[in-house]
C-alpha atoms as a PDB file:
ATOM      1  CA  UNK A   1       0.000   0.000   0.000  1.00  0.00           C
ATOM      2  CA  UNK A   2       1.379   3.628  -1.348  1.00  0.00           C
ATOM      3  CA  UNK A   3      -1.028   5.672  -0.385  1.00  0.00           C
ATOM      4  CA  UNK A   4      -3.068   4.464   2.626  1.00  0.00           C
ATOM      5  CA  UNK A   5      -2.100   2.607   5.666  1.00  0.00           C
ATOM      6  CA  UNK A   6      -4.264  -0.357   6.912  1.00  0.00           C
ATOM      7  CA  UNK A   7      -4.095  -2.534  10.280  1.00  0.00           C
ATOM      8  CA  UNK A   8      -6.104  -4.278  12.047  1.00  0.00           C
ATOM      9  CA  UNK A   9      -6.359  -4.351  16.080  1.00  0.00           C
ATOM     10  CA  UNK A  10      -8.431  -5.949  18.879  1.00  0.00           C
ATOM     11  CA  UNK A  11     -11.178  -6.646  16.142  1.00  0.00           C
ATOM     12  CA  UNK A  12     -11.002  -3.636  14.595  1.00  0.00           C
ATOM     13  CA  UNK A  13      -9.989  -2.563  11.074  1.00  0.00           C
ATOM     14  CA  UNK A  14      -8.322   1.026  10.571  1.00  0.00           C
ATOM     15  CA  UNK A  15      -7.928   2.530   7.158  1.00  0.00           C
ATOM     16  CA  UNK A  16      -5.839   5.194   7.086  1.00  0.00           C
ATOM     17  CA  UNK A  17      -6.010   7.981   4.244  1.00  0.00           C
ATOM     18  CA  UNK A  18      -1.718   8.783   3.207  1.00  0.00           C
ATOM     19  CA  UNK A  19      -1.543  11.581   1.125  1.00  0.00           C
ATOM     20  CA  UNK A  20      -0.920  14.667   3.888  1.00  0.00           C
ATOM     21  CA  UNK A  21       0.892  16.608   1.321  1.00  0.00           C
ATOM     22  CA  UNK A  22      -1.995  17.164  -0.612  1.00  0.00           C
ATOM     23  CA  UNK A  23      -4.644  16.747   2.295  1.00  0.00           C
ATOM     24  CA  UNK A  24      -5.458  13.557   0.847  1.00  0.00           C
ATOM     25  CA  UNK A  25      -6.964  14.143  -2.121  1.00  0.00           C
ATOM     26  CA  UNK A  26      -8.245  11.146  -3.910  1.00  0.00           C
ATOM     27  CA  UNK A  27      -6.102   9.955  -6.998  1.00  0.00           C
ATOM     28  CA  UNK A  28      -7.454   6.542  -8.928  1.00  0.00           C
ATOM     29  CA  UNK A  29      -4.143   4.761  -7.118  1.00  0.00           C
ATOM     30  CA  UNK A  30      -5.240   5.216  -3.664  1.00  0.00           C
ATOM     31  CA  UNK A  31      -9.132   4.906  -4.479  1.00  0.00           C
ATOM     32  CA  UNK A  32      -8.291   1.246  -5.230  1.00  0.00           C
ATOM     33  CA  UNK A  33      -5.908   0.991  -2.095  1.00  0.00           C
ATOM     34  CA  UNK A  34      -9.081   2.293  -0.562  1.00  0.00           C
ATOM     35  CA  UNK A  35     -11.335  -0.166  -2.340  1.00  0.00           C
ATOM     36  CA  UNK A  36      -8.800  -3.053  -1.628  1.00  0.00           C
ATOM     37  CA  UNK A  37      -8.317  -2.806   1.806  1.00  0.00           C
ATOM     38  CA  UNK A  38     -12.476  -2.288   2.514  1.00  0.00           C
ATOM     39  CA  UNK A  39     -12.781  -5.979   0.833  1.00  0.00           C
ATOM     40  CA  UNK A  40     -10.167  -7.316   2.992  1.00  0.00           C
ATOM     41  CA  UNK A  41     -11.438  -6.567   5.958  1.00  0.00           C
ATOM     42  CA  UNK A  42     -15.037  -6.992   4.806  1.00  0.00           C
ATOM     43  CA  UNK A  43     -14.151 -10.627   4.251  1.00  0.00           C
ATOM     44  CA  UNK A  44     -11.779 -11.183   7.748  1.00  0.00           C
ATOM     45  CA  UNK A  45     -14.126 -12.751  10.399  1.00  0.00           C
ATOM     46  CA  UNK A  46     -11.773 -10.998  12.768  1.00  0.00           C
ATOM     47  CA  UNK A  47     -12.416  -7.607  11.768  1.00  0.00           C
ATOM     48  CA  UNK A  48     -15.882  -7.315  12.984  1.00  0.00           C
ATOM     49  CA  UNK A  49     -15.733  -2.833  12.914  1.00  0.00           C
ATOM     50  CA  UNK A  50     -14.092  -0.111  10.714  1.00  0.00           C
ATOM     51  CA  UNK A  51     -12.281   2.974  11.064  1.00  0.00           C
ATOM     52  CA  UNK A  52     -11.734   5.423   8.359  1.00  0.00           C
ATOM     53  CA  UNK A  53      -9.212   8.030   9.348  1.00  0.00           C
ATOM     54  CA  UNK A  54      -6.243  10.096   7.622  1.00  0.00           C
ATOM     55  CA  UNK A  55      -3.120  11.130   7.882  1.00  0.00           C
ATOM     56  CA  UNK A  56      -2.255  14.949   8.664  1.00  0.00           C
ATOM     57  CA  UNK A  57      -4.169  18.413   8.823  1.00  0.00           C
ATOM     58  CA  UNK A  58      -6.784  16.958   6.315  1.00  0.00           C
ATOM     59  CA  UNK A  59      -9.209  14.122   6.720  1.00  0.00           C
ATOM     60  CA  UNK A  60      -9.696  14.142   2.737  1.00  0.00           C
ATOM     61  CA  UNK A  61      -9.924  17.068   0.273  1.00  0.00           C
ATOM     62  CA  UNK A  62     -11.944  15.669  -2.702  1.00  0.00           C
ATOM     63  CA  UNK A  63     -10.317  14.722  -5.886  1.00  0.00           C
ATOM     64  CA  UNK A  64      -6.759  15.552  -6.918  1.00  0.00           C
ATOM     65  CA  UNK A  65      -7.269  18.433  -9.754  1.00  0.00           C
ATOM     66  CA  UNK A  66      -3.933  17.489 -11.374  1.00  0.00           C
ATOM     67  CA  UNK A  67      -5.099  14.108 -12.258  1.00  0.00           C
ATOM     68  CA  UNK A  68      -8.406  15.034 -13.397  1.00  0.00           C
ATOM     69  CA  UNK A  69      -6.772  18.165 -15.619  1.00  0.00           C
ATOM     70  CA  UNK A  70      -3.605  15.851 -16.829  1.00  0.00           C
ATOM     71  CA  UNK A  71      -3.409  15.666 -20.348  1.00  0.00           C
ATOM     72  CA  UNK A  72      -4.655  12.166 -21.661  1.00  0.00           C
ATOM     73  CA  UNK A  73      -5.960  11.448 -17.943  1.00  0.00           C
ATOM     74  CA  UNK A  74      -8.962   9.774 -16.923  1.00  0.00           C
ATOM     75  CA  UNK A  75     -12.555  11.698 -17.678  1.00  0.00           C
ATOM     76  CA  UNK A  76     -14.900  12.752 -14.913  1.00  0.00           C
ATOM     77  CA  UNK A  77     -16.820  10.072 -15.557  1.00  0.00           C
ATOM     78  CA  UNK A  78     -14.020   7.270 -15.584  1.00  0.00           C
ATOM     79  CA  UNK A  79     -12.982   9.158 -12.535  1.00  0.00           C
ATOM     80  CA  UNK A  80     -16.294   9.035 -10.209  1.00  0.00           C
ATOM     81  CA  UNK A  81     -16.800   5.026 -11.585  1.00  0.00           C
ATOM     82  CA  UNK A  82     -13.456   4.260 -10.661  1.00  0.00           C
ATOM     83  CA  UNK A  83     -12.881   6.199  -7.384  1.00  0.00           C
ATOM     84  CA  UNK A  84     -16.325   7.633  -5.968  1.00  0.00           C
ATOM     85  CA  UNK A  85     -19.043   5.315  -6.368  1.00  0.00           C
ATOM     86  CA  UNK A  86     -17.557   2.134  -5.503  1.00  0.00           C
ATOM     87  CA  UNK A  87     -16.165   3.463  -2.293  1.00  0.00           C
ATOM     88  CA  UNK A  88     -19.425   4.879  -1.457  1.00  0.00           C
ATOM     89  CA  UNK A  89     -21.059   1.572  -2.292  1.00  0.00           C
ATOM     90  CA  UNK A  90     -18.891  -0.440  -0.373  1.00  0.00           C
ATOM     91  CA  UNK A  91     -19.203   1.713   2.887  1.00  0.00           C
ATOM     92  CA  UNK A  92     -22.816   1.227   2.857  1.00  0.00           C
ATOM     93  CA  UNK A  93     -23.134  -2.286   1.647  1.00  0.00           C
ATOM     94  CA  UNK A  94     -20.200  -3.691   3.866  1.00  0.00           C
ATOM     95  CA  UNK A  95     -22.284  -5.658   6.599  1.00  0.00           C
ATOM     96  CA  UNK A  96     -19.771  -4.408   9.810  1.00  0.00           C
ATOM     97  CA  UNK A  97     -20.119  -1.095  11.566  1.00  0.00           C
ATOM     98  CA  UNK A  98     -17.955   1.576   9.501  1.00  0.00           C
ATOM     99  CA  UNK A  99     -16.442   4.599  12.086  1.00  0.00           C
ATOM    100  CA  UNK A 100     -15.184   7.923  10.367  1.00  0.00           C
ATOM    101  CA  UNK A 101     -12.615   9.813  12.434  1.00  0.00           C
ATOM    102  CA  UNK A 102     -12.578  12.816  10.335  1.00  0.00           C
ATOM    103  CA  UNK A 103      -8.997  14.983  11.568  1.00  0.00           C
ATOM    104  CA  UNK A 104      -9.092  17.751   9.667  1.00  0.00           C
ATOM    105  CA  UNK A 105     -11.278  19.367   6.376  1.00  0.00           C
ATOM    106  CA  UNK A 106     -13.181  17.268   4.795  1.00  0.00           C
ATOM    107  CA  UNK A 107     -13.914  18.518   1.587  1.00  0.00           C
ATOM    108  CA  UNK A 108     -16.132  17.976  -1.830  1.00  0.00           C
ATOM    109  CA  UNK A 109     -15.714  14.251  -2.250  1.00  0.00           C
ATOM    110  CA  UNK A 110     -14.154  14.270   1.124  1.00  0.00           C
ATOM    111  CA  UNK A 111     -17.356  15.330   2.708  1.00  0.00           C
ATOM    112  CA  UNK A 112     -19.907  13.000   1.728  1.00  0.00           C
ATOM    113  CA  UNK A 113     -17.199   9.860   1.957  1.00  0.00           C
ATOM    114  CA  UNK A 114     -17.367  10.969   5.580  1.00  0.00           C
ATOM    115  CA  UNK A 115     -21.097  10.949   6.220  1.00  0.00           C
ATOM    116  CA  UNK A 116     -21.453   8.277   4.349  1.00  0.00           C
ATOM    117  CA  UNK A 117     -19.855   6.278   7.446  1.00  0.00           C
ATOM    118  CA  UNK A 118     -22.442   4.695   9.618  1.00  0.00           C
ATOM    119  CA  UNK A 119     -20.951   6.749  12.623  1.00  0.00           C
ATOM    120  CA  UNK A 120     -19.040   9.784  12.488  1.00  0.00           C
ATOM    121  CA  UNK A 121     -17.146  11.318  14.992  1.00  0.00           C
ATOM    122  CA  UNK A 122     -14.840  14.613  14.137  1.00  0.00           C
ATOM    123  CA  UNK A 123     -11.762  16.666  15.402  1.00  0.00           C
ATOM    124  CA  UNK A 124     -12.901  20.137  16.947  1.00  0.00           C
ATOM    125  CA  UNK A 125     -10.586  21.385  14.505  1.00  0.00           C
ATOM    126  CA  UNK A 126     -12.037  19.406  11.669  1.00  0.00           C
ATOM    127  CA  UNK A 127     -14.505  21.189   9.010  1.00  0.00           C
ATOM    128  CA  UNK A 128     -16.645  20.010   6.216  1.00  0.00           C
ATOM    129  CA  UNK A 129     -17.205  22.209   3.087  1.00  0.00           C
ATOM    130  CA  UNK A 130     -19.403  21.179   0.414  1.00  0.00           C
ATOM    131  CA  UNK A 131     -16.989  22.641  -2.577  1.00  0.00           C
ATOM    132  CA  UNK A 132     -18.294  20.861  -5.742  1.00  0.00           C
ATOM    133  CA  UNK A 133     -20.049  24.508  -6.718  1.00  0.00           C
ATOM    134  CA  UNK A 134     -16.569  26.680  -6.329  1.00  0.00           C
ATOM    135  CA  UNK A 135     -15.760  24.768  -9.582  1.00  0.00           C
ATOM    136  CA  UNK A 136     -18.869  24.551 -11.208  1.00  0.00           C
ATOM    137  CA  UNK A 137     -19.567  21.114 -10.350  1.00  0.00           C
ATOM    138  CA  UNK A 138     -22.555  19.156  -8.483  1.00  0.00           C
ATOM    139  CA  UNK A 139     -21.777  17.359  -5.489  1.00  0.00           C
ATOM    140  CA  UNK A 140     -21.194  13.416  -5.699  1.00  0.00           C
ATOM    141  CA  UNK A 141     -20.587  10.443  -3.861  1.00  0.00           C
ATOM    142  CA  UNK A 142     -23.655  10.238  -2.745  1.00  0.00           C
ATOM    143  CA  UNK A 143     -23.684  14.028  -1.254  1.00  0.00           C
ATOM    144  CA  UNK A 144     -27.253  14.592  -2.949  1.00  0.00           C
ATOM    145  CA  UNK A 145     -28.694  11.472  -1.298  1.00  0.00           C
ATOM    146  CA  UNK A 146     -27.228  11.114   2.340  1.00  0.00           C
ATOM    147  CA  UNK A 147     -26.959  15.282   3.044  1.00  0.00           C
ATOM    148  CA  UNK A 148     -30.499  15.812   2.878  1.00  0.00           C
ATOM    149  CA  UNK A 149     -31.512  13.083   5.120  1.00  0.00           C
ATOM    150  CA  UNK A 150     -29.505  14.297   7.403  1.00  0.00           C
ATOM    151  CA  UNK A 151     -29.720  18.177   7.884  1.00  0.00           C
ATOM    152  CA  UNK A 152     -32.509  18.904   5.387  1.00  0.00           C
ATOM    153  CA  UNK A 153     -33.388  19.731   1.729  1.00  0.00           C
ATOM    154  CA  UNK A 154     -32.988  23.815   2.603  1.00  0.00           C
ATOM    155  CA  UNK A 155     -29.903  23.498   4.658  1.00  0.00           C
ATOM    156  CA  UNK A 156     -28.196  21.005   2.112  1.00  0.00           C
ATOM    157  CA  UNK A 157     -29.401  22.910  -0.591  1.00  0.00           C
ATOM    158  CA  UNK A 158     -27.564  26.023   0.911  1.00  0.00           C
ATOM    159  CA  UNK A 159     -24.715  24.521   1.886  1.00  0.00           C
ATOM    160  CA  UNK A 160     -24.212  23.061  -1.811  1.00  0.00           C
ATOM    161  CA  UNK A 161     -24.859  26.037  -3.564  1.00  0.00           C
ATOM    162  CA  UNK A 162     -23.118  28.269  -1.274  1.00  0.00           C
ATOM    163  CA  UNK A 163     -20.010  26.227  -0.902  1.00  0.00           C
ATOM    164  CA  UNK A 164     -20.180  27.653   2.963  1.00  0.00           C
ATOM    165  CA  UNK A 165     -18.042  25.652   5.878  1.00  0.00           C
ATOM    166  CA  UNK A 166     -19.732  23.909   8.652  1.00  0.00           C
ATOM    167  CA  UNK A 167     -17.486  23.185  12.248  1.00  0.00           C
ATOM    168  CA  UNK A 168     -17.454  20.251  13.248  1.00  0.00           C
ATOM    169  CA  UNK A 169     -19.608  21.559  16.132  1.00  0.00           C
ATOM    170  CA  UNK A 170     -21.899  23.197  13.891  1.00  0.00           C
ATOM    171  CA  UNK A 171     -22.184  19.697  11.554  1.00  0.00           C
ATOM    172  CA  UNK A 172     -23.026  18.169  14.788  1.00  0.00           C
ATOM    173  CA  UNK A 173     -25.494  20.748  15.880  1.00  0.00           C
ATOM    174  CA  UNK A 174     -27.268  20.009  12.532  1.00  0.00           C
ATOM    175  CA  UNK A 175     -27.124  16.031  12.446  1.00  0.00           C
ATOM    176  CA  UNK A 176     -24.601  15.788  10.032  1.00  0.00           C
ATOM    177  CA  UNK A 177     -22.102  13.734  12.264  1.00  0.00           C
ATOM    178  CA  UNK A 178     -22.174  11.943  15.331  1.00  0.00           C
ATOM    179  CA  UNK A 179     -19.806  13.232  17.411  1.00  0.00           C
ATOM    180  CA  UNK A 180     -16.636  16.193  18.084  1.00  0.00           C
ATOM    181  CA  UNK A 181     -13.781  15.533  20.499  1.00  0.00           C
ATOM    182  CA  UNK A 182     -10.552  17.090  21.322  1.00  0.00           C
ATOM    183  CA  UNK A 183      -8.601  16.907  18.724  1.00  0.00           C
ATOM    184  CA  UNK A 184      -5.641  15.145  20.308  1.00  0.00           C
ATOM    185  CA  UNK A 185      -7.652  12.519  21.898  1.00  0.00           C
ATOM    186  CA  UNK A 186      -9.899  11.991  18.367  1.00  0.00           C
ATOM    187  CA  UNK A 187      -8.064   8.374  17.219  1.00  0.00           C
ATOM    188  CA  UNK A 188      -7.546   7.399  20.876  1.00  0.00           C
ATOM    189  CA  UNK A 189     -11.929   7.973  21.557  1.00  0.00           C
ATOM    190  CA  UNK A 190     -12.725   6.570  18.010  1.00  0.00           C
ATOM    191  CA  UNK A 191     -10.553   3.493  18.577  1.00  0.00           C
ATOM    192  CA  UNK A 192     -11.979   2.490  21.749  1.00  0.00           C
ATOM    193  CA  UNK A 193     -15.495   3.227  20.634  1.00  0.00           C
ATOM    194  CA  UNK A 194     -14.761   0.941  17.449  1.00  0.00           C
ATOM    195  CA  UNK A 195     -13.977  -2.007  20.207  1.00  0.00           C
ATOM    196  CA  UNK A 196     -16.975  -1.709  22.486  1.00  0.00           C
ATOM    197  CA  UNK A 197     -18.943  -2.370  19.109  1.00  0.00           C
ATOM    198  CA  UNK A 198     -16.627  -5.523  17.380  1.00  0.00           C
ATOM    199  CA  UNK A 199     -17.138  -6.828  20.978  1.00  0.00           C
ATOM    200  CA  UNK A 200     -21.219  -6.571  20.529  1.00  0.00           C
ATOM    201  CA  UNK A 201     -23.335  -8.607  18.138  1.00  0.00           C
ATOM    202  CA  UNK A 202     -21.776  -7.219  14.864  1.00  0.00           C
ATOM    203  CA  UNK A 203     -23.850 -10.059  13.005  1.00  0.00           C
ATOM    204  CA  UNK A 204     -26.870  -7.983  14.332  1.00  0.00           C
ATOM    205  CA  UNK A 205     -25.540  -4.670  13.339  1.00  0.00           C
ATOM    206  CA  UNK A 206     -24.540  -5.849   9.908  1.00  0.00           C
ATOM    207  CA  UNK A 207     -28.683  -6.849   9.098  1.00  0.00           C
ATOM    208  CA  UNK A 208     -29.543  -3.683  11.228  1.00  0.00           C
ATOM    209  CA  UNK A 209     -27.429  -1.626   8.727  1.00  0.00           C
ATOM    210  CA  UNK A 210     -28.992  -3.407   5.809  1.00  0.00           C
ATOM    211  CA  UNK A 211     -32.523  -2.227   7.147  1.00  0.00           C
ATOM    212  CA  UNK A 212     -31.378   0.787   7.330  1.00  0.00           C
ATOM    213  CA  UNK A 213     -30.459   1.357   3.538  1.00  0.00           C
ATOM    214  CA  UNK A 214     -33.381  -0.083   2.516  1.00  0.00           C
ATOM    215  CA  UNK A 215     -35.520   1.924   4.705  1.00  0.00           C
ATOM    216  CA  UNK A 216     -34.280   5.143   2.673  1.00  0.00           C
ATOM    217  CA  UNK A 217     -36.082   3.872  -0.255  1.00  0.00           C
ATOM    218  CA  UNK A 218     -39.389   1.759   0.902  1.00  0.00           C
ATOM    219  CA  UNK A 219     -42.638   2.675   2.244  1.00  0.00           C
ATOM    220  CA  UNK A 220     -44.003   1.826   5.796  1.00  0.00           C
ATOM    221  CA  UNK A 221     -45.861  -1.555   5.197  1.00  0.00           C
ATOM    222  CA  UNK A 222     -42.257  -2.818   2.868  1.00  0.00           C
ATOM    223  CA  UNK A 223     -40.021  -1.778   5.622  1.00  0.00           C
ATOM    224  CA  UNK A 224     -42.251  -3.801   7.966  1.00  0.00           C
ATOM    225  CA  UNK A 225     -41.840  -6.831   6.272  1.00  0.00           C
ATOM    226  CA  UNK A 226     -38.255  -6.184   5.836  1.00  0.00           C
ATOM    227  CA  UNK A 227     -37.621  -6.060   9.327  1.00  0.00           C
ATOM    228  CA  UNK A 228     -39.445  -9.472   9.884  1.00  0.00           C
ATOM    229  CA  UNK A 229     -37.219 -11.112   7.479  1.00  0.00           C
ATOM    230  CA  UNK A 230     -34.196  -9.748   8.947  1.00  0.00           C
ATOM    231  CA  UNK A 231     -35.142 -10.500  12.653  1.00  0.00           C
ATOM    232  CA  UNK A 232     -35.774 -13.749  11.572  1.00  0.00           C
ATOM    233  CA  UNK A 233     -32.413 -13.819  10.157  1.00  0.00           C
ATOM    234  CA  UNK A 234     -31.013 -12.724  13.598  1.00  0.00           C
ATOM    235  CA  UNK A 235     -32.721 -14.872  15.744  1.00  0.00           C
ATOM    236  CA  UNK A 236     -31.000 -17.713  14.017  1.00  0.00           C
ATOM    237  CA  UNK A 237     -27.788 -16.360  14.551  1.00  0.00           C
ATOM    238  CA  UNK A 238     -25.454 -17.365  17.718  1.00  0.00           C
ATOM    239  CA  UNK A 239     -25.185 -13.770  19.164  1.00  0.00           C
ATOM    240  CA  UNK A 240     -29.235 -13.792  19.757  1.00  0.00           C
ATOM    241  CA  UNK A 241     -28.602 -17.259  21.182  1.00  0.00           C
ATOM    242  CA  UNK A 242     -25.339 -16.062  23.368  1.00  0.00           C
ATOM    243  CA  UNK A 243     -27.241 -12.709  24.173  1.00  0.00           C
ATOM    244  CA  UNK A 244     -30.543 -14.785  25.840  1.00  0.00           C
ATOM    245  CA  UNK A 245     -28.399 -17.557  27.308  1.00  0.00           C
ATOM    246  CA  UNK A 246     -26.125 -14.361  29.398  1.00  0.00           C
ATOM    247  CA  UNK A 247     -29.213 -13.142  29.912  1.00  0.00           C
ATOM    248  CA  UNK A 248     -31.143 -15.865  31.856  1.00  0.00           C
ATOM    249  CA  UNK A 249     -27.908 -16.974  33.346  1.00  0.00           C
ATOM    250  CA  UNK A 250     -26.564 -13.503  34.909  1.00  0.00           C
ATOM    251  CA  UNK A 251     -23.869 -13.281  32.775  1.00  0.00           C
ATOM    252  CA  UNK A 252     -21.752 -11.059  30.602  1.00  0.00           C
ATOM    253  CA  UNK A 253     -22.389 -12.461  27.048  1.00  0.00           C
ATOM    254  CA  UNK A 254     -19.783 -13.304  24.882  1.00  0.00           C
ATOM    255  CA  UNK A 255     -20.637 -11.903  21.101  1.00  0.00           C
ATOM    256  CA  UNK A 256     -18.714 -13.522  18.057  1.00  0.00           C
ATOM    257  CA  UNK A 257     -20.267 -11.749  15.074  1.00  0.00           C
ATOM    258  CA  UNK A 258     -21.814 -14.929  14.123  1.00  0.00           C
END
């Protein structure tokens, strides 16, 4: 790996954005790195949670211009197929909880790859800036789709056309992100939050998080019978067994993801 660094410890997976000198601006390179490392740990039974983190001042600030300017370089199009959507997809359709620990600004692309986490926490020094319209462009990566659930359609549609910066205290304020800590202490918090939940019924969370998607797109009476099909699901699984056994016996219960 070139341009990320990945590890894995006490369950949990950390994928670390490694471009500081140009706040980690995508390139296609480290969009597969990205992409690599996501199916990796997708498909290790010992990674049972996710961190997505950076390197440096800058959690992630969108695409690199100079690749998508080079002469003979890849199109905006081969560009948001290649990078964008399939790191999007994969952070919503991986069945494991997914943590961002945004550092620094998170902008354009940068932005929405963070929200689209399932939990975000942020640096008090960290920012997010919707920048896609300082260049003429729309917002991607699923911006359109995740940033009005979550603050809006006014306040997205501001913050889109305006290009305006949100604190991290203000992006929490609005229900854009989970959480802001101190900055110093941001890895140390998002790391042990990561292991109280690859230490819980991650089995569970991964058909929770399924629900969840599909719950963006169905009506009441479909997302009814969705859950029914997934609880099923979970009550066959050994965590719901585990969880009822500790239960009636007065026990801690011991959760494998299974």
């Amino acid at each position: 790996m070139k341009f990320i660094k990945k590890e894995v410890k006490e369950g949990v997976g950390i994928v670390t954005l490694n471009r500081p000198e140009v706040y980690n601006s995508f390139n296609i390179p480290m969009a597969l790195e990205v992409q690599s490392a996501l199916d990796e740990f997708e498909g290790d039974d010992k990674v049972r949670a996710i961190i997505l983190t950076a390197e440096g001042k800058g959690f992630c600030a969108g695409q690199d211009l100079k690749e998508a300017t080079e002469e003979g370089g890849p199109s905006i199009g081969e560009i948001v197929d290649t990078t964008y959507n399939p790191i999007i997809s994969r952070l919503r359709n991986i069945e494991k909880p997914i943590i961002g620990a945004i550092n620094g600004v998170a902008a354009g692309a940068g932005a929405n790859i963070a929200i689209a986490c399932d939990i975000t926490f942020a640096s008090e020094k960290a920012s997010f800036i919707q920048s896609f319209s300082s260049i003429g462009l729309i917002p991607d990566s699923g911006g359109t789709f995740f940033l009005p659930r979550l603050i809006g359609m006014q306040r997205a549609a501001a913050h889109m056309f305006l290009a305006d910066k949100f604190t991290a205290q203000k992006a929490k304020e609005v229900g854009m992100i989970y959480e802001v800590v101190e900055h110093d202490k941001l890895q140390e918090e998002v790391f042990e939050f990561a292991k109280v939940l690859a230490k819980r019924p991650t089995k569970g969370f991964g058909l929770t998080k399924r629900a969840l998607n599909l719950g963006l797109k169905n009506d009441l009476e479909t997302q009814l019978g969705v859950e029914k099909e997934l609880q099923i699901e979970a009550a066959n699984t050994y965590d719901n067994k585990e969880g009822i056994d500790a239960f009636l016996e007065k026990r801690k219960p011991e959760f494998k993801g299974k």
